[in-house]
PDB file of N, CA and C in Angstrom:
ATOM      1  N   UNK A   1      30.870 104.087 288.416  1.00  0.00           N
ATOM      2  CA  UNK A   1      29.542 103.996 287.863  1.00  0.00           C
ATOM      3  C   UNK A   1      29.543 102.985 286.713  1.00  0.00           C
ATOM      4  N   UNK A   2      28.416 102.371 286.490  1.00  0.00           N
ATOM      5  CA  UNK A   2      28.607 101.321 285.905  1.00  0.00           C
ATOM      6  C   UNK A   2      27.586 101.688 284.482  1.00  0.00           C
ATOM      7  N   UNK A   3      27.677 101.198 283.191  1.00  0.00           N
ATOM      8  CA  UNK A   3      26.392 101.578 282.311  1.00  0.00           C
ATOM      9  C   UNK A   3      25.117 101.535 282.506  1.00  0.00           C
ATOM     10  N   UNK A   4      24.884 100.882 283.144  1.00  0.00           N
ATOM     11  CA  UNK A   4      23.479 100.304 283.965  1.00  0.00           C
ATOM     12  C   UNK A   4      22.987 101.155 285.127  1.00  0.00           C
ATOM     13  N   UNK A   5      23.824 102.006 285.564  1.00  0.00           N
ATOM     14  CA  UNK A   5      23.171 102.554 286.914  1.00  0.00           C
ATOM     15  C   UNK A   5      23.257 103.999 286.079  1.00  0.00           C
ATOM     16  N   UNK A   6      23.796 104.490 284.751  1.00  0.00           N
ATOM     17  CA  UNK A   6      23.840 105.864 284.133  1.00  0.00           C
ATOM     18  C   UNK A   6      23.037 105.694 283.298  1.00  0.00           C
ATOM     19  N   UNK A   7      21.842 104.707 283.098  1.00  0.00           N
ATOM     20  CA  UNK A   7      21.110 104.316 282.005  1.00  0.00           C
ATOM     21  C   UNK A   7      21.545 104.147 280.286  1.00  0.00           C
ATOM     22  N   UNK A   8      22.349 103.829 280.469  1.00  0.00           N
ATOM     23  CA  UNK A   8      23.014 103.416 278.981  1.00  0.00           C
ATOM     24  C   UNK A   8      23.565 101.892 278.628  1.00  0.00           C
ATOM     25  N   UNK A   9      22.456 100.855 279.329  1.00  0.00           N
ATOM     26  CA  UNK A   9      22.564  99.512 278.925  1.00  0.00           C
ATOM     27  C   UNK A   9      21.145  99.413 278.687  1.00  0.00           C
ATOM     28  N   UNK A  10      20.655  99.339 277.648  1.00  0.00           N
ATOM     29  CA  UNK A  10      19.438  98.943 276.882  1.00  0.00           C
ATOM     30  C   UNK A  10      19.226  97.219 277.340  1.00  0.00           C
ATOM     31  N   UNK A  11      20.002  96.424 277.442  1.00  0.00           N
ATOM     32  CA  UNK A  11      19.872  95.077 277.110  1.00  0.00           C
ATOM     33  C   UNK A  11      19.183  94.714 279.365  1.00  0.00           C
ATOM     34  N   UNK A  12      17.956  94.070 279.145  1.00  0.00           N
ATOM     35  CA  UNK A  12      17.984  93.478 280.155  1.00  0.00           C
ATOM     36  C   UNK A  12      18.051  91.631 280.561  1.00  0.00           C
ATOM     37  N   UNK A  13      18.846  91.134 279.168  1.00  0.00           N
ATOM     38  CA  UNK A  13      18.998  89.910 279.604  1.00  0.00           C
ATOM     39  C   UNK A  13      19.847  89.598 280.499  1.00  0.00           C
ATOM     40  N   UNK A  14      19.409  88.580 281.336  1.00  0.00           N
ATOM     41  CA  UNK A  14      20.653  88.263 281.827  1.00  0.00           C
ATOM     42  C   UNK A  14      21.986  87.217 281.474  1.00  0.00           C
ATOM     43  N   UNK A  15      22.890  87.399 281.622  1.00  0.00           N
ATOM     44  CA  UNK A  15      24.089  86.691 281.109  1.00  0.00           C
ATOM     45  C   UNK A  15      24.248  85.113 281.802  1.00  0.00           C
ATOM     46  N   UNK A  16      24.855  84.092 281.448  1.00  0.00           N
ATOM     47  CA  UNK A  16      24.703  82.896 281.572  1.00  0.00           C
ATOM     48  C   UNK A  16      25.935  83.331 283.095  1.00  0.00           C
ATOM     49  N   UNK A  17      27.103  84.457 283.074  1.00  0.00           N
ATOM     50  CA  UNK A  17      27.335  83.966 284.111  1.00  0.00           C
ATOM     51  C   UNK A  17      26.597  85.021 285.412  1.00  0.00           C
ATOM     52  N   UNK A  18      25.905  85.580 284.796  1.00  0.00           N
ATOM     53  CA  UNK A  18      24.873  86.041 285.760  1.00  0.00           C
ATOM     54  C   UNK A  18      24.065  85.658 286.790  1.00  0.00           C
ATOM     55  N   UNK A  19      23.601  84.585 286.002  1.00  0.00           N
ATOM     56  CA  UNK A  19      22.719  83.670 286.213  1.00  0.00           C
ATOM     57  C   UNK A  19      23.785  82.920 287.268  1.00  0.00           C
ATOM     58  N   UNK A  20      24.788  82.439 287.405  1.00  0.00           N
ATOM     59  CA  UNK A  20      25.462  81.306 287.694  1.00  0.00           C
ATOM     60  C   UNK A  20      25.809  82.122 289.384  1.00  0.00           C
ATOM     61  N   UNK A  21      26.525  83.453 288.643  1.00  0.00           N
ATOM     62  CA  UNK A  21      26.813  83.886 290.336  1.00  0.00           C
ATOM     63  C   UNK A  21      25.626  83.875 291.336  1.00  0.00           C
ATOM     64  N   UNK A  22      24.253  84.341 290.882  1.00  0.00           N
ATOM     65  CA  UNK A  22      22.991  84.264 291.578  1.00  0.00           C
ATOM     66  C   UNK A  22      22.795  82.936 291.842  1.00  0.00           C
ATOM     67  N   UNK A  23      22.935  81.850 291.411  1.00  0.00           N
ATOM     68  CA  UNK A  23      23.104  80.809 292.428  1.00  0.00           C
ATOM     69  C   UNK A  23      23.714  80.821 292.891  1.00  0.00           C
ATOM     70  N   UNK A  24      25.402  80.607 292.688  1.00  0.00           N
ATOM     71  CA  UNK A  24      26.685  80.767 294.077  1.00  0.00           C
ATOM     72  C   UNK A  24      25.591  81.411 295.069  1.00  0.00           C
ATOM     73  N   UNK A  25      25.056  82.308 295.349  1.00  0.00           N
ATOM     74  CA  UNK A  25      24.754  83.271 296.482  1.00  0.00           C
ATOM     75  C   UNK A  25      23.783  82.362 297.121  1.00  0.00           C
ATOM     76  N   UNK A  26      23.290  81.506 296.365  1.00  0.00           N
ATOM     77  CA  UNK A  26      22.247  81.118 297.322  1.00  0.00           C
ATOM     78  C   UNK A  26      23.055  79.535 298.208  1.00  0.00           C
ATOM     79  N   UNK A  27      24.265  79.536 298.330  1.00  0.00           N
ATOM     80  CA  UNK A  27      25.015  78.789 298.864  1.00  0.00           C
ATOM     81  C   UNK A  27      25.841  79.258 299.993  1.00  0.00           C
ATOM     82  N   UNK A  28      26.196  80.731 299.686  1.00  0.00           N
ATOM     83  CA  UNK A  28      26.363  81.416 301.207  1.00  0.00           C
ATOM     84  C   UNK A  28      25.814  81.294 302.135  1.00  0.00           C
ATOM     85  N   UNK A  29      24.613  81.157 302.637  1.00  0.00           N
ATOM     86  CA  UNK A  29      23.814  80.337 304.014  1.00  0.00           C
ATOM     87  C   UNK A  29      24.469  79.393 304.310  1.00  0.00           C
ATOM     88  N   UNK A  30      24.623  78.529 303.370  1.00  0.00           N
ATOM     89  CA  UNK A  30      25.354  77.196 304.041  1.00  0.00           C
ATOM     90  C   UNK A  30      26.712  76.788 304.073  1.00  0.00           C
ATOM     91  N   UNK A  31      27.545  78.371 303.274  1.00  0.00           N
ATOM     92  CA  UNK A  31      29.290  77.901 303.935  1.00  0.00           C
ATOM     93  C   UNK A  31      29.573  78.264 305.304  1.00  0.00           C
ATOM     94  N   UNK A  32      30.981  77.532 305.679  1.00  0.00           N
ATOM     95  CA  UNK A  32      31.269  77.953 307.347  1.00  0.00           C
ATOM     96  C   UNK A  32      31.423  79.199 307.046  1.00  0.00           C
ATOM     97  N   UNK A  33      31.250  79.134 308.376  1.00  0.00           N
ATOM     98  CA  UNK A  33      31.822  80.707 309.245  1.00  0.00           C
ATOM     99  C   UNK A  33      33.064  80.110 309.954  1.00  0.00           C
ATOM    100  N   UNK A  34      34.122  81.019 310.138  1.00  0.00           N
ATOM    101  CA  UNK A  34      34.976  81.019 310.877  1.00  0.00           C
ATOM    102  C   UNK A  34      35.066  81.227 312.106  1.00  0.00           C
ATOM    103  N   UNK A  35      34.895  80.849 313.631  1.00  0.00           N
ATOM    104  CA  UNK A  35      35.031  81.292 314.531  1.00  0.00           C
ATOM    105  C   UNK A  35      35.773  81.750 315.252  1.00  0.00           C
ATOM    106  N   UNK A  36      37.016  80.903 315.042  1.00  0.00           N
ATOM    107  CA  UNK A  36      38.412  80.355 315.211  1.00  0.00           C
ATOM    108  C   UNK A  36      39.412  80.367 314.480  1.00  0.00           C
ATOM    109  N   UNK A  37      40.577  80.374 314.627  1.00  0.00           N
ATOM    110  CA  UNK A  37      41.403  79.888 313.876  1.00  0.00           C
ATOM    111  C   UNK A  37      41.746  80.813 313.071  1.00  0.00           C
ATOM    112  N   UNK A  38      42.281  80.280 311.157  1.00  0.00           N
ATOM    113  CA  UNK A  38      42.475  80.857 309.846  1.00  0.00           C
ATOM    114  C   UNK A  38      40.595  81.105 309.737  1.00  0.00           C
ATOM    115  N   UNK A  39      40.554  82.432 308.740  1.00  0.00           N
ATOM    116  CA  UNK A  39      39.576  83.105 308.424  1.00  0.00           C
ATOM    117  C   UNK A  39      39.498  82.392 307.210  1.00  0.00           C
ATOM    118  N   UNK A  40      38.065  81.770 307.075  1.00  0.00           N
ATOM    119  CA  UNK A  40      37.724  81.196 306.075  1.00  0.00           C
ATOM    120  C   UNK A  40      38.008  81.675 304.474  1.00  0.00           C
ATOM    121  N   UNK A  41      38.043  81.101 303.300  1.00  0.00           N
ATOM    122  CA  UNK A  41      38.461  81.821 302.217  1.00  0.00           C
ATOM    123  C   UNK A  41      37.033  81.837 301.424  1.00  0.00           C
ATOM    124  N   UNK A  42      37.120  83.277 301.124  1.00  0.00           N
ATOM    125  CA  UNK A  42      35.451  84.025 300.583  1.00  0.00           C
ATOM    126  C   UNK A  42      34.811  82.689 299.630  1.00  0.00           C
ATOM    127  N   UNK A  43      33.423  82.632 299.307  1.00  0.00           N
ATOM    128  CA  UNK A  43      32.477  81.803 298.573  1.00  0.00           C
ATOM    129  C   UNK A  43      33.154  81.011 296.777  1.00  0.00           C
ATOM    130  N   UNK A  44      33.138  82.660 296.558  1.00  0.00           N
ATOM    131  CA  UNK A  44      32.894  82.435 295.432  1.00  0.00           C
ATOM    132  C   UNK A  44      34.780  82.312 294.885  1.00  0.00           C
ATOM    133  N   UNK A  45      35.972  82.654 295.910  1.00  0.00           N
ATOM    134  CA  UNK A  45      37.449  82.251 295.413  1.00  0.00           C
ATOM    135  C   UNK A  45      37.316  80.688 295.606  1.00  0.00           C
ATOM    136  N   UNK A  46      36.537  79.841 296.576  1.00  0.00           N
ATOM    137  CA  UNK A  46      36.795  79.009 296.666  1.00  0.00           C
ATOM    138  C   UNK A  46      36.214  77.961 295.418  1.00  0.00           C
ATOM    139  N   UNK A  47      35.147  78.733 294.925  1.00  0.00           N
ATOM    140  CA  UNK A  47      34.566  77.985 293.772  1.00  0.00           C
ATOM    141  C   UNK A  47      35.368  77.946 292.809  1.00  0.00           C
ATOM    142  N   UNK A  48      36.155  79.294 292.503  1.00  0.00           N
ATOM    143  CA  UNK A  48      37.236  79.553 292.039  1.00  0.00           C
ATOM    144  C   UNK A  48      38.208  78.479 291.540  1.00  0.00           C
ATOM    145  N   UNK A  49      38.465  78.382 292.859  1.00  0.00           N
ATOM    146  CA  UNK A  49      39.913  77.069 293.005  1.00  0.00           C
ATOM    147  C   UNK A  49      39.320  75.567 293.086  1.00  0.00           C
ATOM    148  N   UNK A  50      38.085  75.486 293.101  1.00  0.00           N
ATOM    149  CA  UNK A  50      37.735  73.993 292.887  1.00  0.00           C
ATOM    150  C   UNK A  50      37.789  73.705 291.286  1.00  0.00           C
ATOM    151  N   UNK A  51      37.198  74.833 290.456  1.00  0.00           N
ATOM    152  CA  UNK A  51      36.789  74.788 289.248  1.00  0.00           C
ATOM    153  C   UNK A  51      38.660  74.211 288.641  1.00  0.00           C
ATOM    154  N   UNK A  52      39.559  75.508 288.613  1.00  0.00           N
ATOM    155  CA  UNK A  52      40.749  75.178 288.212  1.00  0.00           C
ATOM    156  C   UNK A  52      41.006  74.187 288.487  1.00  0.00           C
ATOM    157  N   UNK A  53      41.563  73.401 290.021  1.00  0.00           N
ATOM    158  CA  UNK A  53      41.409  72.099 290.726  1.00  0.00           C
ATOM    159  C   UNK A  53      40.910  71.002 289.362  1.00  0.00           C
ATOM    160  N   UNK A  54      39.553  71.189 289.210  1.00  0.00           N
ATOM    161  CA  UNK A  54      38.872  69.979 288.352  1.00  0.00           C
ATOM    162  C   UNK A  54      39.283  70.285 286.534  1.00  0.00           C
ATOM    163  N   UNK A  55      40.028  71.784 286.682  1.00  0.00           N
ATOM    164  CA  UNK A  55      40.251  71.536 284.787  1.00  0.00           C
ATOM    165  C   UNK A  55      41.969  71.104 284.936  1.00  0.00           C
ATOM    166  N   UNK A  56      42.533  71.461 285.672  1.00  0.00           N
ATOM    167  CA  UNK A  56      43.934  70.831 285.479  1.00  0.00           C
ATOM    168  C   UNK A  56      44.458  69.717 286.113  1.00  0.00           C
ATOM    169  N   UNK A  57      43.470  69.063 286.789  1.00  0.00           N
ATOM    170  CA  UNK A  57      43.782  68.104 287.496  1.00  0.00           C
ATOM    171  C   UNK A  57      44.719  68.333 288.720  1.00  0.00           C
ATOM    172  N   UNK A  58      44.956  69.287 289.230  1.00  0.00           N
ATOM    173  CA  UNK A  58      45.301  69.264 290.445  1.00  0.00           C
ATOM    174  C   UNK A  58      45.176  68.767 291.517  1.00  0.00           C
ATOM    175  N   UNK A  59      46.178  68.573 292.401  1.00  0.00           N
ATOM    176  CA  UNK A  59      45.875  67.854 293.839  1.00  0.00           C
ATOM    177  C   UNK A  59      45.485  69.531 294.879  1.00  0.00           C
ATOM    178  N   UNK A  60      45.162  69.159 296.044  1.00  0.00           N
ATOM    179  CA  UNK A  60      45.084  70.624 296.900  1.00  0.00           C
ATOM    180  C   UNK A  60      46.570  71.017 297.344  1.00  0.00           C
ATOM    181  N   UNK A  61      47.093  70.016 297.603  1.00  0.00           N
ATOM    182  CA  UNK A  61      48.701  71.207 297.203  1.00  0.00           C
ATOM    183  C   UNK A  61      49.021  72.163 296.436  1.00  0.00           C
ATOM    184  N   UNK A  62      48.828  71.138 295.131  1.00  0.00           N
ATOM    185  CA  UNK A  62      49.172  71.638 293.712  1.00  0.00           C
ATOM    186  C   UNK A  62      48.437  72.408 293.794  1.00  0.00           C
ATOM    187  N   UNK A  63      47.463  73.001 293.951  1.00  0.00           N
ATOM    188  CA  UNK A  63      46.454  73.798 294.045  1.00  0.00           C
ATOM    189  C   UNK A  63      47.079  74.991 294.514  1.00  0.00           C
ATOM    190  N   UNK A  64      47.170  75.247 295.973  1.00  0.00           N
ATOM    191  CA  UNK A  64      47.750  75.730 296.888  1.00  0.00           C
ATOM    192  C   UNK A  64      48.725  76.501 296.331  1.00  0.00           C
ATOM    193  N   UNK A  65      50.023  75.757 296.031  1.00  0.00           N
ATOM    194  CA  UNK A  65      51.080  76.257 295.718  1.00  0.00           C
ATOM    195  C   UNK A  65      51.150  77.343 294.579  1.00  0.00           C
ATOM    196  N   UNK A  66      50.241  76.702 293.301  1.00  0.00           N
ATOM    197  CA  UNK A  66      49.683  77.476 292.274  1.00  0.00           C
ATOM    198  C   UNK A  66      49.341  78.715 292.656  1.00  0.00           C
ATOM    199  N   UNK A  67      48.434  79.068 293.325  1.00  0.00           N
ATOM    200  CA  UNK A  67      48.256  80.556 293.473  1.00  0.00           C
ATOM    201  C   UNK A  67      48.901  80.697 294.467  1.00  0.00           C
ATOM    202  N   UNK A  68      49.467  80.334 295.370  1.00  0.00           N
ATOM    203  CA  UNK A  68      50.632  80.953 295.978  1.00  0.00           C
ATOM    204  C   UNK A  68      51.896  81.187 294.976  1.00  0.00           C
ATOM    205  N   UNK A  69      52.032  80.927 293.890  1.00  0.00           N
ATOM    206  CA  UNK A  69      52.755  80.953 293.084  1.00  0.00           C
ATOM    207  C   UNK A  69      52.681  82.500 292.234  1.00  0.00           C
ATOM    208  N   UNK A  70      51.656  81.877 291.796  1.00  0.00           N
ATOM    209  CA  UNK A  70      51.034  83.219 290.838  1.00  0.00           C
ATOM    210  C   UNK A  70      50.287  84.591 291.679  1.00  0.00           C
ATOM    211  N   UNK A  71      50.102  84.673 293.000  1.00  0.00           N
ATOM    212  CA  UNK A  71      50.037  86.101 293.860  1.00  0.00           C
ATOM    213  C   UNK A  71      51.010  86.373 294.367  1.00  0.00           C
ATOM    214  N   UNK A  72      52.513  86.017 293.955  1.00  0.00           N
ATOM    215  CA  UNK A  72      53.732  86.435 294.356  1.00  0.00           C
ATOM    216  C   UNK A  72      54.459  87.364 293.589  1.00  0.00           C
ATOM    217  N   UNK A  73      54.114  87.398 292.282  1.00  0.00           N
ATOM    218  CA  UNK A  73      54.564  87.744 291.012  1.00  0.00           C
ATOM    219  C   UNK A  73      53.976  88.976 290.752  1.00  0.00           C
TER     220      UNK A  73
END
C-alpha cells in the first residue's frame, strides 16, 4: 500500500519525474514488439541505458557489458 491509496499524501502535485514517466508511456505504442527471436528489452530499461550510454559516454558494448557486469554481483 502506498500513502496515496491509505489517504495520507496531502500533496497533489505532480513530480518532475512524474511528469517524465507519463510521457515515456506515451511512446509505448510505438516501440517494437517482439515476434521472434530475443524478447525485446521493456520501454522504460531501455531509456534507462540510453540515458547512462549518453552520461558516460559509452559505446553499446560498453554499455552491454556494464550491466552485465553490475547484475552479476
Amino acid at each position: 500500500m502506498t500513502q496515496l491509496e491509505l489517504g495520507l499524501c496531502k500533496s497533489t502535485k505532480r513530480t518532475r519525474k512524474a511528469v517524465f514517466l507519463g510521457e515515456i508511456n506515451l511512446i509505448a505504442p510505438y516501440a517494437l514488439r517482439g515476434k521472434s527471436g530475443r524478447p525485446p528489452v521493456e520501454l522504460v530499461t531501455m531509456l534507462r541505458l540510453l540515458i547512462l550510454q549518453q552520461l558516460f559516454g559509452l559505446s553499446d558494448l560498453a554499455t552491454e557489458e556494464a550491466v552485465l557486469e553490475t547484475t552479476l554481483h
